[in-house]
N, C-alpha and C. Protein backbone atom coordinates (compact mmCIF):
# COMPACT_ATOMS: atom_id res chain seq x y z
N UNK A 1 -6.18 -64.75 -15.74
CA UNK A 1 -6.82 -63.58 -15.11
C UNK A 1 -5.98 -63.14 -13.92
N UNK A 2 -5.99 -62.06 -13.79
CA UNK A 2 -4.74 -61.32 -12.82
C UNK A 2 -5.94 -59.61 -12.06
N UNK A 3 -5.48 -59.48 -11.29
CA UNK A 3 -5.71 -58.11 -10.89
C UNK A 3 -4.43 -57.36 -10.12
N UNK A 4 -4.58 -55.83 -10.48
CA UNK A 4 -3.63 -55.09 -10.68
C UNK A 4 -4.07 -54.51 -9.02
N UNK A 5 -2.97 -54.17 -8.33
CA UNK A 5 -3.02 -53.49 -7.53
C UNK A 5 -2.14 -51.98 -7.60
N UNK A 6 -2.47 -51.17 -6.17
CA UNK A 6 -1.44 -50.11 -6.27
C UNK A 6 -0.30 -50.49 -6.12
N UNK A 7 0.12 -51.73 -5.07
CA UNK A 7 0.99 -52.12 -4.58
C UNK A 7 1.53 -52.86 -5.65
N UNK A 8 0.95 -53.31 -6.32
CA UNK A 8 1.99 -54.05 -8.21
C UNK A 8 3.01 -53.29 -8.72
N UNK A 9 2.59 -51.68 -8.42
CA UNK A 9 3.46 -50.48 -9.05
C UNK A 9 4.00 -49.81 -8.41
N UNK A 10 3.84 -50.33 -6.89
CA UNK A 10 4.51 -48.92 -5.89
C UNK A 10 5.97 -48.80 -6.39
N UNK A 11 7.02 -50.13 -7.16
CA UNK A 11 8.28 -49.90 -7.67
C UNK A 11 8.19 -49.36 -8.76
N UNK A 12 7.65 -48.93 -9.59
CA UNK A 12 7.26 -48.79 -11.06
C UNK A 12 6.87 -47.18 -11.44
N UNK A 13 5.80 -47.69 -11.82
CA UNK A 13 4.97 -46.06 -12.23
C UNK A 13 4.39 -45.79 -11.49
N UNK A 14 3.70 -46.12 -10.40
CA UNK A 14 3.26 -45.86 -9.09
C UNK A 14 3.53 -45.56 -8.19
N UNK A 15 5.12 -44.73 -8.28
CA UNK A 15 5.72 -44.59 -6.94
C UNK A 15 5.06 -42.93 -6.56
N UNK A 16 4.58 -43.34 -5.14
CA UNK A 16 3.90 -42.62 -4.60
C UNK A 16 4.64 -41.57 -4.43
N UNK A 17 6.15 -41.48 -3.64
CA UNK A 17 6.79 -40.38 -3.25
C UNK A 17 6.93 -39.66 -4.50
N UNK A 18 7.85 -40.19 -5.26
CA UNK A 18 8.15 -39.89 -6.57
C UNK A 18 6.30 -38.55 -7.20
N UNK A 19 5.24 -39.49 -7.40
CA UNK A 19 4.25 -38.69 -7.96
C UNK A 19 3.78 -37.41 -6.88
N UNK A 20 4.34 -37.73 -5.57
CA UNK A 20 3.78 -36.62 -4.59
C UNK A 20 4.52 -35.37 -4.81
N UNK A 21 6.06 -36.02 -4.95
CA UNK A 21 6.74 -34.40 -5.29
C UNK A 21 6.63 -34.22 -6.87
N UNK A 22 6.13 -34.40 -7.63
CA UNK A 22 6.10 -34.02 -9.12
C UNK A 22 4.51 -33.19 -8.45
N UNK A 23 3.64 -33.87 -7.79
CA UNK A 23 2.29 -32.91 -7.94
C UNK A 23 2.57 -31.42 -6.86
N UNK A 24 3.60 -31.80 -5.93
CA UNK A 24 3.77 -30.69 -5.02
C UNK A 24 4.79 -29.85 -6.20
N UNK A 25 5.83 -30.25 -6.55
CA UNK A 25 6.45 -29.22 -7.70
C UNK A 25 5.28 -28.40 -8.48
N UNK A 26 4.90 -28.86 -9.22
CA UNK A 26 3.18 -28.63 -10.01
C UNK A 26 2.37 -27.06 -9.74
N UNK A 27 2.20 -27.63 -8.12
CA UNK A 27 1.39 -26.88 -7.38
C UNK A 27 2.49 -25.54 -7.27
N UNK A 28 3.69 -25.57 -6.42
CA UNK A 28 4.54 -24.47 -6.43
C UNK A 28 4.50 -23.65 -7.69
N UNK A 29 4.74 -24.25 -8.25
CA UNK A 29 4.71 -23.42 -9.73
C UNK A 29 3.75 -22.91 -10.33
N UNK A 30 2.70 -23.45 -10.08
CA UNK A 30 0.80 -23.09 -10.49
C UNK A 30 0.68 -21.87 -9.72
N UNK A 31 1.39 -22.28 -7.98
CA UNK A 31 0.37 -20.64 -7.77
C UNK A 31 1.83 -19.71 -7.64
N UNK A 32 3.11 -20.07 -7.94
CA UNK A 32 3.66 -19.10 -8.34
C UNK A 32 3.58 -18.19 -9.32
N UNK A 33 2.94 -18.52 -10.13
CA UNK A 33 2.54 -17.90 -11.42
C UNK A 33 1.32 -17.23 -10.92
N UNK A 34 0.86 -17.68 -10.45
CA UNK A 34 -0.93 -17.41 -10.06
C UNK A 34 -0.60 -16.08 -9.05
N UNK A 35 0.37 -15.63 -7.97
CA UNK A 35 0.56 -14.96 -7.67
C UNK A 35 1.17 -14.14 -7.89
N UNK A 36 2.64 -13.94 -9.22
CA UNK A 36 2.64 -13.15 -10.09
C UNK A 36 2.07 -12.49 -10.75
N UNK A 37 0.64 -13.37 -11.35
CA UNK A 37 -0.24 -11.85 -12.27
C UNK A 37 -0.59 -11.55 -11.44
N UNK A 38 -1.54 -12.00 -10.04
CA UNK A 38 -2.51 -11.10 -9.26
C UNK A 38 -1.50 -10.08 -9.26
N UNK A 39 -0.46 -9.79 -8.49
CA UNK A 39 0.51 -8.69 -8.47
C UNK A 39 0.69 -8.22 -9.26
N UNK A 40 0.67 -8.48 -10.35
CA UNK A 40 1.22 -7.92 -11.57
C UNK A 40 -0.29 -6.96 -11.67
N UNK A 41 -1.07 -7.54 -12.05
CA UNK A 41 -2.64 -6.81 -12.20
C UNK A 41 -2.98 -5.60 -11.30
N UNK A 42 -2.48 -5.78 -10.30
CA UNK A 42 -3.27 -5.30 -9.11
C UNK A 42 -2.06 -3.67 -9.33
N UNK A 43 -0.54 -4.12 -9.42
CA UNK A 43 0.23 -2.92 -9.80
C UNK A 43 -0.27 -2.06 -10.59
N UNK A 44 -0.61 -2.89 -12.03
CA UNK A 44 -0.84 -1.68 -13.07
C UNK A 44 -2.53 -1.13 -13.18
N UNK A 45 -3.64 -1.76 -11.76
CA UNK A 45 -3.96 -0.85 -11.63
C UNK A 45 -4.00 0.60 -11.05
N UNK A 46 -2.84 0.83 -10.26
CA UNK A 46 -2.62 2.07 -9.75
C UNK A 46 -1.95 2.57 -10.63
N UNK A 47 -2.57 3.79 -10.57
CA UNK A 47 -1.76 4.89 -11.19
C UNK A 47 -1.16 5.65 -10.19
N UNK A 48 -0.59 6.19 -10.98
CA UNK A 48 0.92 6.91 -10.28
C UNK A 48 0.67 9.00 -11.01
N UNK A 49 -0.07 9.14 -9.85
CA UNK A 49 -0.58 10.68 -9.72
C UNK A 49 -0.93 11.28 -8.61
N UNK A 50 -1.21 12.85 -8.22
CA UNK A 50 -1.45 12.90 -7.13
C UNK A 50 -2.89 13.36 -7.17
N UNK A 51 -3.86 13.55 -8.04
CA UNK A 51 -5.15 13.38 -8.21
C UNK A 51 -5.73 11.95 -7.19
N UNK A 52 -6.51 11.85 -5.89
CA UNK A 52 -7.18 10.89 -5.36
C UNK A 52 -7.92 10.33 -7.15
N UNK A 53 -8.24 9.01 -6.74
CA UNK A 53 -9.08 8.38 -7.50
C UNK A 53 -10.47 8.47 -6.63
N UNK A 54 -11.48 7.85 -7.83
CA UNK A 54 -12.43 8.16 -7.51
C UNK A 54 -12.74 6.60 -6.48
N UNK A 55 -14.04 6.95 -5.31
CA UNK A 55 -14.27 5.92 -4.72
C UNK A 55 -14.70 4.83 -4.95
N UNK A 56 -14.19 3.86 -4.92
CA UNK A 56 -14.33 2.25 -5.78
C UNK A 56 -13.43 1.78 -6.65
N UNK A 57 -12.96 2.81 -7.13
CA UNK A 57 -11.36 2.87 -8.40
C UNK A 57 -10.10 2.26 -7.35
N UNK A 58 -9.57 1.74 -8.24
CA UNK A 58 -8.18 1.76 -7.66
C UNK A 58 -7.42 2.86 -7.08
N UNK A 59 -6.38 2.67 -6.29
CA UNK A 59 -6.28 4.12 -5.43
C UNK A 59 -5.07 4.83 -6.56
N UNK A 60 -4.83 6.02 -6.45
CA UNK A 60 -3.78 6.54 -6.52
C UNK A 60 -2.56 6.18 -5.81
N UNK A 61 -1.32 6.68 -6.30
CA UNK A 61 -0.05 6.66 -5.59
C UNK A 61 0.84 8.17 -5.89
N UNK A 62 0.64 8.27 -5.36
CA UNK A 62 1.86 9.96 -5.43
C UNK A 62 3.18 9.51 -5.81
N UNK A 63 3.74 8.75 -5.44
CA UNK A 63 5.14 8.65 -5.39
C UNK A 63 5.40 6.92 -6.39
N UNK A 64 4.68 6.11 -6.24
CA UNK A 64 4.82 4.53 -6.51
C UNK A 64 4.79 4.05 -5.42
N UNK A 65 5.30 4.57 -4.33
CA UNK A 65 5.35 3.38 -2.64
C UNK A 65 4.22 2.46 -3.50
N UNK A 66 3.31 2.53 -2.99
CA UNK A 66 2.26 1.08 -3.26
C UNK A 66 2.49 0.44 -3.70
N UNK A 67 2.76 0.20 -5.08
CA UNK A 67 3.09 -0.56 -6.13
C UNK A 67 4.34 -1.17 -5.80
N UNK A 68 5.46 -0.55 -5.51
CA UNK A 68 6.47 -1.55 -4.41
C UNK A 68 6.31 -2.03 -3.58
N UNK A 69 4.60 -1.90 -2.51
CA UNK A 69 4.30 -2.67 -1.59
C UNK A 69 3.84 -4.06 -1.81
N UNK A 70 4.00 -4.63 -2.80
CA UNK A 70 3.10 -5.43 -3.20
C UNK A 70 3.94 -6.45 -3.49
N UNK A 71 3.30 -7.57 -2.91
CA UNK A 71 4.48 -8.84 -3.15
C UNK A 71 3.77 -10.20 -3.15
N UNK A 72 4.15 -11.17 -3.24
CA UNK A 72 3.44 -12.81 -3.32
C UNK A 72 4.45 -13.58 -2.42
N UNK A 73 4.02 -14.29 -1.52
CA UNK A 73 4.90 -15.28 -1.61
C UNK A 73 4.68 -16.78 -1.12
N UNK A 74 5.27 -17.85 -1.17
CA UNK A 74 4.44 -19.33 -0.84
C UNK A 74 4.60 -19.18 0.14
N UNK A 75 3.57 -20.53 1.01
CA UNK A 75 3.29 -20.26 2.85
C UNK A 75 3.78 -22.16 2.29
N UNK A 76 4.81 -22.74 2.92
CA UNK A 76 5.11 -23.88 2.50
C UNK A 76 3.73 -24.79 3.63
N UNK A 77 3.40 -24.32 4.48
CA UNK A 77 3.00 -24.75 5.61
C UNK A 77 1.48 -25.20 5.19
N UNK A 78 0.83 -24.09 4.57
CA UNK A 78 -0.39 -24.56 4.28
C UNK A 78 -0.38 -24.94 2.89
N UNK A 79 0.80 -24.83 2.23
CA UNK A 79 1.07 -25.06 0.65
C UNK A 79 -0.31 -24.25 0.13
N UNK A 80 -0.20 -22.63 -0.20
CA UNK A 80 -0.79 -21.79 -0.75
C UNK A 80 0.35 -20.40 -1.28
N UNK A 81 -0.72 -19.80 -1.65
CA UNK A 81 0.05 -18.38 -2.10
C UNK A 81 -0.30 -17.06 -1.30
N UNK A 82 0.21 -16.16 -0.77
CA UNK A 82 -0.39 -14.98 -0.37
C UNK A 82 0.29 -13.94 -1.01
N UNK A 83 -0.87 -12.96 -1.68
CA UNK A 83 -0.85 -11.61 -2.22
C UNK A 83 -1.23 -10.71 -1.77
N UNK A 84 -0.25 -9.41 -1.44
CA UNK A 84 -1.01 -8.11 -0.99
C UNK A 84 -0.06 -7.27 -0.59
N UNK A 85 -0.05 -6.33 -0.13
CA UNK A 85 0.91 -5.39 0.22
C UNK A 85 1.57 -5.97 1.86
N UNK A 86 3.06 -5.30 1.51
CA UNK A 86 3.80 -5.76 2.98
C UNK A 86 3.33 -4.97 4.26
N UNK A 87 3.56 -5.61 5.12
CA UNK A 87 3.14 -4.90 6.70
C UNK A 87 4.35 -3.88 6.10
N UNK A 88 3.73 -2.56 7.19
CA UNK A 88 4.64 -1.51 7.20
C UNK A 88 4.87 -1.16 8.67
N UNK A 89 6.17 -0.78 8.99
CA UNK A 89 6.68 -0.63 10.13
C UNK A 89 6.15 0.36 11.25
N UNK A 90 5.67 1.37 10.44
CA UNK A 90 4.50 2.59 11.34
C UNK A 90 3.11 1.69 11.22
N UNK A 91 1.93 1.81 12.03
CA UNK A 91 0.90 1.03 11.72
C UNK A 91 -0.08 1.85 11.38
N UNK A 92 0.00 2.22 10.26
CA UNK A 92 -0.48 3.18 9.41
C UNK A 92 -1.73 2.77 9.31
N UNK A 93 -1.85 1.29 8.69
CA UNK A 93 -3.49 0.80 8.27
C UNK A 93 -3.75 1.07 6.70
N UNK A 94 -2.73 2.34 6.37
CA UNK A 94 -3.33 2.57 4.71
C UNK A 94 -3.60 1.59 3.60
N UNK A 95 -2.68 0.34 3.14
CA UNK A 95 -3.51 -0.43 2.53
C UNK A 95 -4.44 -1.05 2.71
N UNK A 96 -4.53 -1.21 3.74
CA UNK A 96 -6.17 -1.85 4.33
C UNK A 96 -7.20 -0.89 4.34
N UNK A 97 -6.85 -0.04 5.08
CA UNK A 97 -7.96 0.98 4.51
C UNK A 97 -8.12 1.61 2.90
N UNK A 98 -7.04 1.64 1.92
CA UNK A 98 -7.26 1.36 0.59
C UNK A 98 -8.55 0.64 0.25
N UNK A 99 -8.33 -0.63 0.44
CA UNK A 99 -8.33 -1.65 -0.09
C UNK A 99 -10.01 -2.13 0.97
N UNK A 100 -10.60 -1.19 2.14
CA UNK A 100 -11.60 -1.69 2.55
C UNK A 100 -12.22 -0.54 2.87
N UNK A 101 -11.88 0.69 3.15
CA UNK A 101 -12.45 1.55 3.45
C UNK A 101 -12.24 1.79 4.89
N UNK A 102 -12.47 2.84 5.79
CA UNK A 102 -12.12 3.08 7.09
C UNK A 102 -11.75 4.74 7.56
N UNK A 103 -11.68 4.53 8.56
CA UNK A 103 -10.52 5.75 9.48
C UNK A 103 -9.70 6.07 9.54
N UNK A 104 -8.59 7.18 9.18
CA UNK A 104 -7.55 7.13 9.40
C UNK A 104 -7.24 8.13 9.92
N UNK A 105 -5.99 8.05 10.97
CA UNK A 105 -5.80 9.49 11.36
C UNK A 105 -4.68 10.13 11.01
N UNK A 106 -5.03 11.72 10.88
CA UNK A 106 -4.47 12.35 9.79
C UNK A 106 -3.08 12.76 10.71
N UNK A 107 -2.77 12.76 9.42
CA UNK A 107 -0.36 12.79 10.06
C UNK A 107 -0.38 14.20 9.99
N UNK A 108 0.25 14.18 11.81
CA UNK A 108 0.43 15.81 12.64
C UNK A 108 1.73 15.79 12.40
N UNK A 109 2.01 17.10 11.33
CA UNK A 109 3.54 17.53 11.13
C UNK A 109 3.61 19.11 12.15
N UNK A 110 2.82 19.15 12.78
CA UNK A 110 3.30 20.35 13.55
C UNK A 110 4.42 20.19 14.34
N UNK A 111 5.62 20.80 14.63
CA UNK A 111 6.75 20.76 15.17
C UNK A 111 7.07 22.26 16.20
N UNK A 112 7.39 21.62 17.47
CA UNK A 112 7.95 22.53 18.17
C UNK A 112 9.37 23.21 18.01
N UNK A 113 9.24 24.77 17.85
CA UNK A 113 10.66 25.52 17.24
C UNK A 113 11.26 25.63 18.62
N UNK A 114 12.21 25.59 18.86
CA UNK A 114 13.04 25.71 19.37
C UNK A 114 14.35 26.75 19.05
N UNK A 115 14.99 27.38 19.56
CA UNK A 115 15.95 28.24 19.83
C UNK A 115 17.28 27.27 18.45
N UNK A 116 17.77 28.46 17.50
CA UNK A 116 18.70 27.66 16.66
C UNK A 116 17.96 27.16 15.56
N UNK A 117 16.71 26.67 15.44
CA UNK A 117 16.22 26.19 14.44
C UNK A 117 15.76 27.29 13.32
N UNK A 118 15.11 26.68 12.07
CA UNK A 118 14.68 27.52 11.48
C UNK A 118 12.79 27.69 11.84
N UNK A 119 12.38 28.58 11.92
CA UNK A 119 11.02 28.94 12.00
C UNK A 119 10.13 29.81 11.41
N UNK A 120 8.91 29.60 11.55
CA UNK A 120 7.72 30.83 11.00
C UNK A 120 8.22 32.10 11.66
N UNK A 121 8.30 33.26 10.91
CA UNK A 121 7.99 34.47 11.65
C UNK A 121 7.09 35.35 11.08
N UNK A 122 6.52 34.90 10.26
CA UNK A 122 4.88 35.78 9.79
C UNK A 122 4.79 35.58 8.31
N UNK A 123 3.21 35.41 8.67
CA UNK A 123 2.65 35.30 7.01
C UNK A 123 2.35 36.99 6.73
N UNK A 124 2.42 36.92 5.23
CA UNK A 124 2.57 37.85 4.48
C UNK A 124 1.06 39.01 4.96
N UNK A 125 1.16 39.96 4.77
CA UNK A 125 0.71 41.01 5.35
C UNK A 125 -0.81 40.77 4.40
N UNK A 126 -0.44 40.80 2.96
CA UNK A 126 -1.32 40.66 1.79
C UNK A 126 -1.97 39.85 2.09
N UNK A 127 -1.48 39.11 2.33
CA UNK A 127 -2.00 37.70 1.83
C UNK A 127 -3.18 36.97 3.54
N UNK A 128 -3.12 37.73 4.31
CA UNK A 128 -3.65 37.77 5.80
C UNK A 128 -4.93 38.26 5.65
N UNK A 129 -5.20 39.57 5.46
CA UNK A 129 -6.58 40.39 5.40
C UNK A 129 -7.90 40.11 5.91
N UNK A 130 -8.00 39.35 6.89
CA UNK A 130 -8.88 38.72 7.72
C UNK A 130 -8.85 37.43 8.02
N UNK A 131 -7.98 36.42 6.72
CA UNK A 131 -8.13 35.28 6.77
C UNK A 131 -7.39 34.46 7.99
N UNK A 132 -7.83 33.57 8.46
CA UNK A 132 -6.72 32.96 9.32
C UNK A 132 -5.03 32.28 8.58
N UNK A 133 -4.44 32.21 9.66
CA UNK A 133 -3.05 31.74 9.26
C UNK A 133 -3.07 30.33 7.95
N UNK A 134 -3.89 29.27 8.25
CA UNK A 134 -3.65 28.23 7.47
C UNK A 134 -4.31 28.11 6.32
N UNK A 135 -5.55 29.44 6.12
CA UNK A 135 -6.42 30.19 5.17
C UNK A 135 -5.31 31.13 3.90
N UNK A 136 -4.93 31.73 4.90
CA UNK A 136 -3.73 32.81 4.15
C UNK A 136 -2.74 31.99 3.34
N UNK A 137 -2.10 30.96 4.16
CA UNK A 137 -1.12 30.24 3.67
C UNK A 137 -1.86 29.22 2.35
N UNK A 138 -2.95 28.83 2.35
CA UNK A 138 -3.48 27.84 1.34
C UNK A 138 -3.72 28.52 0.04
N UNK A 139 -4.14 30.11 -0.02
CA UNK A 139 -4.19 30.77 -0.90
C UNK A 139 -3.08 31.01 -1.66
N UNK A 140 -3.79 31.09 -3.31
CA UNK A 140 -2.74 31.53 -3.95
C UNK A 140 -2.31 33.04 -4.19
N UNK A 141 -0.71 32.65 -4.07
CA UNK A 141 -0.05 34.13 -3.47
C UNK A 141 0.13 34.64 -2.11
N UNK A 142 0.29 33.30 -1.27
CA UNK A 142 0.82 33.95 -0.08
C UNK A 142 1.69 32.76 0.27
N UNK A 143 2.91 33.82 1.30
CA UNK A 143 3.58 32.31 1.63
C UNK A 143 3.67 33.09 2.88
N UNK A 144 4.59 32.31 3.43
CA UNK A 144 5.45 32.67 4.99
C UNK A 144 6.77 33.03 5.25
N UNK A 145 7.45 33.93 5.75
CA UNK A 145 8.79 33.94 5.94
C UNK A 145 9.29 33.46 7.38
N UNK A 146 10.54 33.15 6.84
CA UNK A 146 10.99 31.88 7.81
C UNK A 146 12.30 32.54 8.35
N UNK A 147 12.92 32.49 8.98
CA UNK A 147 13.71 32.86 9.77
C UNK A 147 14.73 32.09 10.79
N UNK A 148 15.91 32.26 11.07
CA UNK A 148 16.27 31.42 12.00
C UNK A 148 16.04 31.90 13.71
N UNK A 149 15.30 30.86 14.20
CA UNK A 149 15.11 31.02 15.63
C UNK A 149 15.86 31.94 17.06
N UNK A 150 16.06 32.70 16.95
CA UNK A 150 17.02 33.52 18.11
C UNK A 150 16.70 33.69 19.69
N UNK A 151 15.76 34.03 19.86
CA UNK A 151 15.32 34.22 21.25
C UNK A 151 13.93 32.95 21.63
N UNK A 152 13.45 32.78 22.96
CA UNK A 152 12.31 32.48 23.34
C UNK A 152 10.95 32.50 22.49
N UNK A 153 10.98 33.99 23.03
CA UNK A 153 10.00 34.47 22.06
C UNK A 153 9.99 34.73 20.63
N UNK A 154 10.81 34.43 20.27
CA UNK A 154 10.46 33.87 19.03
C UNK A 154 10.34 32.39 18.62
N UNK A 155 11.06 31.82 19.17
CA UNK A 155 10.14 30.27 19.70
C UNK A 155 8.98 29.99 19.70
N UNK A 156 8.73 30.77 21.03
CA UNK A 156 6.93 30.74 21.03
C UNK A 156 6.16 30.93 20.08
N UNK A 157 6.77 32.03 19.27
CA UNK A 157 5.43 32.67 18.23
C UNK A 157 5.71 31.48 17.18
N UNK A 158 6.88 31.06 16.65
CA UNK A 158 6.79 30.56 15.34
C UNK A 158 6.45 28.89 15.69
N UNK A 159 6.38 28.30 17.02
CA UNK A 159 5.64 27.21 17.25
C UNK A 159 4.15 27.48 17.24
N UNK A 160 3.53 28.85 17.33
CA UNK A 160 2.15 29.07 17.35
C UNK A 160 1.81 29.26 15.90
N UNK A 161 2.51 29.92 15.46
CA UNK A 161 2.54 30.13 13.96
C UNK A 161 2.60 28.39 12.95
N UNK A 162 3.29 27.81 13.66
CA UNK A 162 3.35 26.16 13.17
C UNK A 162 2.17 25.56 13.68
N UNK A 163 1.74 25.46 14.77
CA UNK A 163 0.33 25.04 15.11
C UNK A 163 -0.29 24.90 14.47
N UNK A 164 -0.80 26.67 13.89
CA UNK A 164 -2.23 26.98 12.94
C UNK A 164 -1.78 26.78 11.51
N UNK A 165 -0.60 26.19 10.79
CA UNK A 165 -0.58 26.16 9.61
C UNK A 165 -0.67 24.38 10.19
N UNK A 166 -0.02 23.75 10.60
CA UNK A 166 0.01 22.14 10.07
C UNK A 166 -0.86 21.48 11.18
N UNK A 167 -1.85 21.67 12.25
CA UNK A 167 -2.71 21.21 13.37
C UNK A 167 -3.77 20.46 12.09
N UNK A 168 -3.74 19.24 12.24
CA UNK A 168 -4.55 17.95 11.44
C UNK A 168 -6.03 18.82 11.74
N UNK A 169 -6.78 18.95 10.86
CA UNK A 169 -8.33 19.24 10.37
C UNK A 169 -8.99 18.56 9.78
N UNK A 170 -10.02 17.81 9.66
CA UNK A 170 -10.18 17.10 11.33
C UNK A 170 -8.80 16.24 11.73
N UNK A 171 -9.02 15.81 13.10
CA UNK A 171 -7.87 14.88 13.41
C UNK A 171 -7.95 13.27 12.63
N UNK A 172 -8.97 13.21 12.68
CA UNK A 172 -9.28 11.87 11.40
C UNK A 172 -10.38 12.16 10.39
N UNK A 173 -10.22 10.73 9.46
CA UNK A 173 -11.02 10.93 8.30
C UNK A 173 -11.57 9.75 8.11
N UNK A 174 -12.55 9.83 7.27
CA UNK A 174 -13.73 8.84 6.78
C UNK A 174 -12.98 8.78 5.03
N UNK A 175 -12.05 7.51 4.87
CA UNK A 175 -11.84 7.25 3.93
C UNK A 175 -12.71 5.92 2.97
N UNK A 176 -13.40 6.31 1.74
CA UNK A 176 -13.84 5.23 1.18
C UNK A 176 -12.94 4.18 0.39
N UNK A 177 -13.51 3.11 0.32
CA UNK A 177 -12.90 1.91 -0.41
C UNK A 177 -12.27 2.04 -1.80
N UNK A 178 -10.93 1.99 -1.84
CA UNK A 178 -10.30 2.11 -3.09
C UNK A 178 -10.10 1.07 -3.51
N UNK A 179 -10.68 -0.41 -3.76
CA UNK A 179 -10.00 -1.59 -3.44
C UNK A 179 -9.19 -2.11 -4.68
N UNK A 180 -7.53 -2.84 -4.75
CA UNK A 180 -7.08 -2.96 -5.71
C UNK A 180 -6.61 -4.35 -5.72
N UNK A 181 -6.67 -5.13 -4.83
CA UNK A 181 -6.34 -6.44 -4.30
C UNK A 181 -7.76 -7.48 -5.03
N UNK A 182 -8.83 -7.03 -4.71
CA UNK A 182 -9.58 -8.48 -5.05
C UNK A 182 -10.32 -8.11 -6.46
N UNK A 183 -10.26 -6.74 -6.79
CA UNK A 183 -10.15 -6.83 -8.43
C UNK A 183 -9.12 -7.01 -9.55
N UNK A 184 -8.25 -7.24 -8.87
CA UNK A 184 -7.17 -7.70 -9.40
C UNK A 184 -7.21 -9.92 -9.06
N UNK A 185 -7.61 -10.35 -8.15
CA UNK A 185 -8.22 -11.56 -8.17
C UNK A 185 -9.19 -11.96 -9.62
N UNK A 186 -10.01 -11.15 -9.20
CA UNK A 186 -11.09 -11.37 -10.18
C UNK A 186 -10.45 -11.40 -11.66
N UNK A 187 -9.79 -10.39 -12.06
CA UNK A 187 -9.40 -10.33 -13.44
C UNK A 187 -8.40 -11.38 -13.45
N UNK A 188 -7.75 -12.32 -12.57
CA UNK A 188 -7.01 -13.33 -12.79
C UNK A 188 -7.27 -14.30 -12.86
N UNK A 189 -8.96 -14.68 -12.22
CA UNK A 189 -9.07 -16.18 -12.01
C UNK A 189 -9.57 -16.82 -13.44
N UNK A 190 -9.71 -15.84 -14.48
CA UNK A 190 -9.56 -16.79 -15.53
C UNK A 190 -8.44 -17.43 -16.25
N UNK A 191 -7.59 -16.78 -15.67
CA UNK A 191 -5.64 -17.37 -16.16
C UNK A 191 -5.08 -18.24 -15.58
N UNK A 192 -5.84 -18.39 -14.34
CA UNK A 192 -5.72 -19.36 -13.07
C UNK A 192 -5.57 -21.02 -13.73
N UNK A 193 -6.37 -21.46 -14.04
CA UNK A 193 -6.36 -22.62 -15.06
C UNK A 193 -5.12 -23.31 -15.61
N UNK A 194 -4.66 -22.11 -16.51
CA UNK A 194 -3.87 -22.54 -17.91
C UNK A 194 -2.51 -22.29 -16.94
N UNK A 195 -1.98 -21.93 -15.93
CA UNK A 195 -1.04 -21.80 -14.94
C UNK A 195 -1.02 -23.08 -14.51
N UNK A 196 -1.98 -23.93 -13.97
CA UNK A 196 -1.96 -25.09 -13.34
C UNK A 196 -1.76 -26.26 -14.78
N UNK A 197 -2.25 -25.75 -15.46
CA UNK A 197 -1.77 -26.78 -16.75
C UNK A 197 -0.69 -26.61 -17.72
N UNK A 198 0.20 -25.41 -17.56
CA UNK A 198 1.55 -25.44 -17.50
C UNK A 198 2.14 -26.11 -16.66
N UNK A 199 1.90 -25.82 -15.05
CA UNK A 199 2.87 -26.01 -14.39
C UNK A 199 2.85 -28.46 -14.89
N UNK A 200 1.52 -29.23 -14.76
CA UNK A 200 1.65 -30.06 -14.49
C UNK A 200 2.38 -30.57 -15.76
N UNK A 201 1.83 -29.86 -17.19
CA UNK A 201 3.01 -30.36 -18.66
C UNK A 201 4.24 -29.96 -18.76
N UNK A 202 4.81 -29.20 -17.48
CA UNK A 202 6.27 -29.00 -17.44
C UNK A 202 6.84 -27.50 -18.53
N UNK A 203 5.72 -26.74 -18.71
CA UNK A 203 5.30 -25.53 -19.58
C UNK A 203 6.24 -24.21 -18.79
């Protein structure tokens, strides 16, 4: 009669270091994968249009930006995965507010003309008829002619003229929840599994 200890095998099949980095390899690879589909999921739910989606839907993207915002990567520190869009260098807030709903304030392209530049020098005569400047201009069939800047006063007017076409209305907004991050979780955590049982059969 004999009894087996851990310490019988710590040289053997029991080597601890040895099984710690095979289960930490394991793990790297489980939620590397695991953070690939969320990303992967969460991409192809945006579409790529300039129609808003509806509130609760995944958001739109005009261009794709979003969908290139989106990345995974391991935190060795807490040995996990993080998914979601990258910080952006302006502090915009937009995927978070995507993705939770919120405030945002609306981007002032009004620009002061200056002497040399190109500028407004009047909306179309037609296309005016009581309406205001950024009224006239939104309608179809009117535009603005533009001109290059020469004097002061014409400065003045076509910075006033820039005012009332691009001055933010309202200055912020009440945006609802587009969220594309934790329904994209959800549709993954059933794949979640068979990732961790690749990674430990070497799959």
């Amino acid at each position: 009669m004999f009894t087996l200890t851990v310490d019988s095998f710590k040289d053997t099949f029991f080597d601890r270091d040895r099984v710690q980095r095979a289960a930490d390899a394991a793990k790297f690879a489980s939620l590397k994968r695991s953070g690939a589909s969320i990303r992967l999921i969460a991409r192809r739910s945006i579409r790529r249009r300039k129609k808003p989606s509806t509130p609760g839907q995944p958001p739109s993207s005009r261009k794709g930006q979003l969908k290139e915002l989106l990345f995974f990567g391991y935190d060795e520190r807490a040995r996990s995965v993080v998914v979601g869009p990258a910080r952006l260098s302006r502090p915009t807030g937009a995927p978070n507010i995507l993705e939770f709903g919120g405030s945002a304030k609306a981007t002032d392209r009004r620009r002061v003309r200056r002497i040399g530049d190109g500028g407004e020098m009047r909306v179309s005569d037609s296309a005016m008829q009581g309406r205001t400047v950024k009224r006239a201009y939104a309608d179809a069939g009117s535009h603005v002619a533009y001109a290059t800047v020469r004097t002061a006063r014409q400065a003045a007017h076509a910075t006033r003229l820039n005012d009332e076409l691009y001055r933010p209305n309202p200055a912020t907004a009440r945006i609802a929840a587009r969220p594309y991050m934790s329904p994209a979780l959800t549709a993954a955590l059933p794949q979640l599994p068979r990732h961790w049982a690749r990674s430990v059969n070497g799959g």
